[in-house]
C-alpha atoms as a PDB file:
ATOM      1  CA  UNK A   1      57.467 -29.630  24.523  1.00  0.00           C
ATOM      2  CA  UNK A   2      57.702 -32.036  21.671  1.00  0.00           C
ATOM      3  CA  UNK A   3      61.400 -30.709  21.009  1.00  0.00           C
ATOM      4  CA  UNK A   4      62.443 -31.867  24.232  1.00  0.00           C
ATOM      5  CA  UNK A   5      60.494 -34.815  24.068  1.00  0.00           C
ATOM      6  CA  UNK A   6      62.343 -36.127  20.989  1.00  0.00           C
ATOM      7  CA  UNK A   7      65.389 -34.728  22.566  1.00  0.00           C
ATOM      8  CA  UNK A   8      65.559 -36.402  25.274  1.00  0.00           C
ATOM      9  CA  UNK A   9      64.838 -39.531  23.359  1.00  0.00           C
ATOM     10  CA  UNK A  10      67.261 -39.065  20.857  1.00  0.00           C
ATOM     11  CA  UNK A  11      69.641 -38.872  23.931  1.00  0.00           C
ATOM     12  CA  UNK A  12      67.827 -42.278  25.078  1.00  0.00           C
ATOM     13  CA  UNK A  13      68.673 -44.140  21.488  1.00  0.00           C
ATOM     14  CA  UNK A  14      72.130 -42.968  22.036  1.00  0.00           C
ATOM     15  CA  UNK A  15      72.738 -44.112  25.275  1.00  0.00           C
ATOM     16  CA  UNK A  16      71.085 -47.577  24.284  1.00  0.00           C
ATOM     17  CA  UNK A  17      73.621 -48.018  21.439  1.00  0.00           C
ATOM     18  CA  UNK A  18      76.619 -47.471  22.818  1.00  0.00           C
ATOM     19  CA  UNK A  19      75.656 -49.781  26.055  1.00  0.00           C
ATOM     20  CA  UNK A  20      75.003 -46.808  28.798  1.00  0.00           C
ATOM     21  CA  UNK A  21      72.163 -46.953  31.557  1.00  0.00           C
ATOM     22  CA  UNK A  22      72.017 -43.962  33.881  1.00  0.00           C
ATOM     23  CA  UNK A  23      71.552 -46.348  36.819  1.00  0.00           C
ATOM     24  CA  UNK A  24      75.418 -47.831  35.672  1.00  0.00           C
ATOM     25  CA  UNK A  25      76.504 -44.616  35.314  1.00  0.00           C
ATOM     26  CA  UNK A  26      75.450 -43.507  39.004  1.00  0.00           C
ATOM     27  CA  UNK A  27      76.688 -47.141  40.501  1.00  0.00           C
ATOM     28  CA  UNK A  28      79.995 -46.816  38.269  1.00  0.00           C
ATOM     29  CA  UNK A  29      80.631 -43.204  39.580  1.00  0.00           C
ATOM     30  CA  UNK A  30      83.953 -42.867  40.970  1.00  0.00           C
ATOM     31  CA  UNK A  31      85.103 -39.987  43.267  1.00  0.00           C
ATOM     32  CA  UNK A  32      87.649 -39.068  40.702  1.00  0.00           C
ATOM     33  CA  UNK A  33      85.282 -37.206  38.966  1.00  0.00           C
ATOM     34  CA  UNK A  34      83.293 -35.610  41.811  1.00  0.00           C
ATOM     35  CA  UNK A  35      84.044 -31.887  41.999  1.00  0.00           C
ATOM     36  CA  UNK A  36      87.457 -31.255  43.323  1.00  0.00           C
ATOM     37  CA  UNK A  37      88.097 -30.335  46.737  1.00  0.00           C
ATOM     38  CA  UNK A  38      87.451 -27.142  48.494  1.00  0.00           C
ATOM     39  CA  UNK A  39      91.013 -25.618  49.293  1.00  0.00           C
ATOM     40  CA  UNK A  40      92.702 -22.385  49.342  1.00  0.00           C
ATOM     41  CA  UNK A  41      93.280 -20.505  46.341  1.00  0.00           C
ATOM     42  CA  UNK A  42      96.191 -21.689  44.394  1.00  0.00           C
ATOM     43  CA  UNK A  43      97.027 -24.737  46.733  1.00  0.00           C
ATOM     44  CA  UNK A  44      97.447 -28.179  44.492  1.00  0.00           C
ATOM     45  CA  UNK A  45      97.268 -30.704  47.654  1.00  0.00           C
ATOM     46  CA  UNK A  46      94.468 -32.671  48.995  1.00  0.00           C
ATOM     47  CA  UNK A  47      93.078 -35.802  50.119  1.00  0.00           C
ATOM     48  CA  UNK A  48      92.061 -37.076  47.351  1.00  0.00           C
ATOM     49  CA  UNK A  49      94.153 -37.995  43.683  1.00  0.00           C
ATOM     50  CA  UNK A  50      92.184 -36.515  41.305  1.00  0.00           C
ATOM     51  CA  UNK A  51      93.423 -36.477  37.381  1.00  0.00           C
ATOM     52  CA  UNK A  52      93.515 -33.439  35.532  1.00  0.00           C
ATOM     53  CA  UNK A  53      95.113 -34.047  31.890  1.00  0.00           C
ATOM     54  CA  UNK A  54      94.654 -35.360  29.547  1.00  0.00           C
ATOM     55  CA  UNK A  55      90.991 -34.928  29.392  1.00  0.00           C
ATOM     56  CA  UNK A  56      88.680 -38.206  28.865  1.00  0.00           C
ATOM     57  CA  UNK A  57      88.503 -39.645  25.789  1.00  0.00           C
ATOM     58  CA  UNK A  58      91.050 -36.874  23.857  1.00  0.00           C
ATOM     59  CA  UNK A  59      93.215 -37.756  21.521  1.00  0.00           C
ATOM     60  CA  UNK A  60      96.738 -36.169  21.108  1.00  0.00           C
ATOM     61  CA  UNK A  61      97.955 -34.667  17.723  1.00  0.00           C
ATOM     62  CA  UNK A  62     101.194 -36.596  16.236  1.00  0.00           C
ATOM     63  CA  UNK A  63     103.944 -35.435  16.653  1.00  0.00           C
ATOM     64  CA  UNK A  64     102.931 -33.056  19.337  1.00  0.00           C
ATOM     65  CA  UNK A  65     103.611 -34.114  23.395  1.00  0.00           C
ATOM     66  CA  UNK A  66     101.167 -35.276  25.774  1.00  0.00           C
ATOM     67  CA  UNK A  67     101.296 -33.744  29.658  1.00  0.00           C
ATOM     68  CA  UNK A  68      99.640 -35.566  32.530  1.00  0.00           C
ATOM     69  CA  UNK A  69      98.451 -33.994  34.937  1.00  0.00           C
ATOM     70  CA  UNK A  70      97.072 -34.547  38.046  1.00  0.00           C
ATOM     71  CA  UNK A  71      96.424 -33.205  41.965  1.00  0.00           C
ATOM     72  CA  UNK A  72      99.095 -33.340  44.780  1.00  0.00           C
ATOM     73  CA  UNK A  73      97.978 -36.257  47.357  1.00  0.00           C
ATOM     74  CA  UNK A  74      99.836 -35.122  51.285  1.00  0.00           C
ATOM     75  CA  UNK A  75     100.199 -38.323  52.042  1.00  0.00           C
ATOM     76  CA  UNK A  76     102.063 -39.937  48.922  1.00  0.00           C
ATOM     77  CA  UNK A  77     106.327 -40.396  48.860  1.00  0.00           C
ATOM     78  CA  UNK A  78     105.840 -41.281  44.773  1.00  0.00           C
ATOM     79  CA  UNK A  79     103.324 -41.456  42.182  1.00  0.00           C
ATOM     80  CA  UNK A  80     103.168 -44.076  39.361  1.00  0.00           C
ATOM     81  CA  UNK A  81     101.764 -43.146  36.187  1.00  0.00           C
ATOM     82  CA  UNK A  82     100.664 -46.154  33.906  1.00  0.00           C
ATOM     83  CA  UNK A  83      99.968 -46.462  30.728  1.00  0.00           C
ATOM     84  CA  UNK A  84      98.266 -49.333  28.988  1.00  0.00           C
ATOM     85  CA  UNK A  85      96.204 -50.610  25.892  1.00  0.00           C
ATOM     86  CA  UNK A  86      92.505 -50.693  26.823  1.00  0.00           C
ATOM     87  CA  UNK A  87      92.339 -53.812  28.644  1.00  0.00           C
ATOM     88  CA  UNK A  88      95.225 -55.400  27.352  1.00  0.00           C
ATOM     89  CA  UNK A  89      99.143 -54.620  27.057  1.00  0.00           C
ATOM     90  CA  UNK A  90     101.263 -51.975  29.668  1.00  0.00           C
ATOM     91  CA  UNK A  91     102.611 -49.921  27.300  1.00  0.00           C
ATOM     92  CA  UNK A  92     104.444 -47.617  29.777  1.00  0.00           C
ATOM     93  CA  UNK A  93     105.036 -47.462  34.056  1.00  0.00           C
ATOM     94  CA  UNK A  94     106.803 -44.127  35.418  1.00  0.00           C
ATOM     95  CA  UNK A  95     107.442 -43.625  38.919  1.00  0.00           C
ATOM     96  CA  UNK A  96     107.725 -39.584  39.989  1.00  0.00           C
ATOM     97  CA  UNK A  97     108.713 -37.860  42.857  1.00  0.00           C
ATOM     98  CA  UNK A  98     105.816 -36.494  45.390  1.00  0.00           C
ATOM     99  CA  UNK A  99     107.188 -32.798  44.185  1.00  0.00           C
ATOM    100  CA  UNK A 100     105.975 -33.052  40.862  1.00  0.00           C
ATOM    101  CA  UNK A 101     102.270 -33.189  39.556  1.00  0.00           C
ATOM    102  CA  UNK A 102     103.031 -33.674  36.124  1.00  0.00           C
ATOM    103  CA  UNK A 103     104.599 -35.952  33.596  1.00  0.00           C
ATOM    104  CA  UNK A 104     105.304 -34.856  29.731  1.00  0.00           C
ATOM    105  CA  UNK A 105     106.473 -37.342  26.675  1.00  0.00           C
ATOM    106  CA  UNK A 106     106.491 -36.768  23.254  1.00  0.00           C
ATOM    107  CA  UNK A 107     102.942 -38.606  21.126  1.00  0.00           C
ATOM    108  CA  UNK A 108     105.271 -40.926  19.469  1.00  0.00           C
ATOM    109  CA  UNK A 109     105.960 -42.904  22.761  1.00  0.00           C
ATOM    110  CA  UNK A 110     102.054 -43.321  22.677  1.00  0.00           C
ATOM    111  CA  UNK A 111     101.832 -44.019  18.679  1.00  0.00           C
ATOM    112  CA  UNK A 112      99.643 -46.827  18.373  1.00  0.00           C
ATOM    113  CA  UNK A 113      96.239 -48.112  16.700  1.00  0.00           C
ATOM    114  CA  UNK A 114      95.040 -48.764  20.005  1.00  0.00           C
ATOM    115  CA  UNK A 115      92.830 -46.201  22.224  1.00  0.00           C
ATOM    116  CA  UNK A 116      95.076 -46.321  25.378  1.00  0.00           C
ATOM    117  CA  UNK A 117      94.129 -45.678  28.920  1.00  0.00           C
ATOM    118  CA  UNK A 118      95.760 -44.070  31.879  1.00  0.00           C
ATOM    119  CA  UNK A 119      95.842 -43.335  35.369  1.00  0.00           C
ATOM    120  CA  UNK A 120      98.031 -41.899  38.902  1.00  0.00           C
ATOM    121  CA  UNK A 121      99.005 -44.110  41.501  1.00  0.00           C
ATOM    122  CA  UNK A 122      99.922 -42.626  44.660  1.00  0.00           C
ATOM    123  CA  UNK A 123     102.513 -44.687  46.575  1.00  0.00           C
ATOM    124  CA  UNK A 124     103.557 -44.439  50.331  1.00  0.00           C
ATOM    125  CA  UNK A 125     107.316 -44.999  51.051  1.00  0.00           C
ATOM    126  CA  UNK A 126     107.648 -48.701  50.860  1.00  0.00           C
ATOM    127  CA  UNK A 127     106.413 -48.368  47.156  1.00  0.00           C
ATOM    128  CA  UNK A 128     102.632 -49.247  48.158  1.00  0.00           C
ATOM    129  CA  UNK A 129      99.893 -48.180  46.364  1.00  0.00           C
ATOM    130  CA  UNK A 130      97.556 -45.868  48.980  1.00  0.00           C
ATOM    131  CA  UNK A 131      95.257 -44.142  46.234  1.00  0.00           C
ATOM    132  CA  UNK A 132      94.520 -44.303  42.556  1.00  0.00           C
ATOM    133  CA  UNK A 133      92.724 -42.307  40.367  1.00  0.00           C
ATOM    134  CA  UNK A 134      89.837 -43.546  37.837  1.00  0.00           C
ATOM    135  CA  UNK A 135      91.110 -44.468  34.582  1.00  0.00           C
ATOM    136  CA  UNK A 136      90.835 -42.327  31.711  1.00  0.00           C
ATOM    137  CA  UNK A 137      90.708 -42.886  28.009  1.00  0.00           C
ATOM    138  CA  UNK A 138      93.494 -41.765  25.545  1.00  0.00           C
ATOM    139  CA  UNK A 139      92.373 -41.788  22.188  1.00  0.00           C
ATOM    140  CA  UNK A 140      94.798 -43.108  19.374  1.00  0.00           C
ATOM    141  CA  UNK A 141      97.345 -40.086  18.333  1.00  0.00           C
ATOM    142  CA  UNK A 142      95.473 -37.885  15.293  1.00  0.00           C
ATOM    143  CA  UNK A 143      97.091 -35.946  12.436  1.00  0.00           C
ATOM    144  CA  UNK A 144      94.597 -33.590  12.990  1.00  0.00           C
ATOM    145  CA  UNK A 145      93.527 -31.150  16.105  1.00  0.00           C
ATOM    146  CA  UNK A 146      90.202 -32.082  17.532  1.00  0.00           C
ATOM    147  CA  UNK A 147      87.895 -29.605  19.463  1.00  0.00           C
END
């Protein structure tokens, strides 16, 4: 009992010091992270955008490439994957066709100091944006592999 106690407080400390409540975290929930839809075995399309890779908060190894990945929306003609500093600079904008779910490039388009942040845009025909995903963090590129 007193293990989980100082557990849970530990946990407490933690989430004080690096600025997270658990009633922000359950007002800032966004559907991108609920559990993906129910479909059929193997099918890739829904009704909702949801991202898939690069994980949060991961950081690719130099030199190595970096695939984004995310879930089929019906109802998009394009997606638009951006790319940007954390709060600051665009550092990259791709459109893609609706047939593919994934975009590659090599860590060196991504080599900066900065932690970087990303996200999918589904666009109808006219180029409007219909959905977007939550964004998610891209650590700075390592030299090393992190598990």
């Amino acid at each position: 009992m007193n293990f989980q106690k100082g557990f849970l407080a530990a946990v407490y400390v933690l989430m004080l010091a690096l600025g997270i409540s658990a009633a922000a975290q359950i007002q800032n929930s966004d559907s991108a992270f609920s559990p993906e839809p129910k479909e059929k075995p193997g099918e890739l399309s829904s009704s909702k955008l949801l991202p898939l890779l690069p994980f949060d908060h991961t950081s690719p190894i130099s030199g190595s490439t970096v695939e984004f990945k995310w879930t089929r929306l019906d109802a998009a003609a394009q997606y638009r994957l951006e790319i940007e500093e954390v709060y600051s600079t665009v550092v990259l904008t791709v459109v893609i066709p609706p047939s593919r779910e994934t975009h590659v490039l090599p860590s060196s388009r991504l080599n900066r100091s900065n932690d970087l942040r990303w996200r999918i845009v589904a666009l109808d025909y006219k180029g409007n944006a219909i959905m977007h995903t939550a964004w998610r963090v891209l650590l700075a590129p390592s030299s090393e592999c992190e598990i």
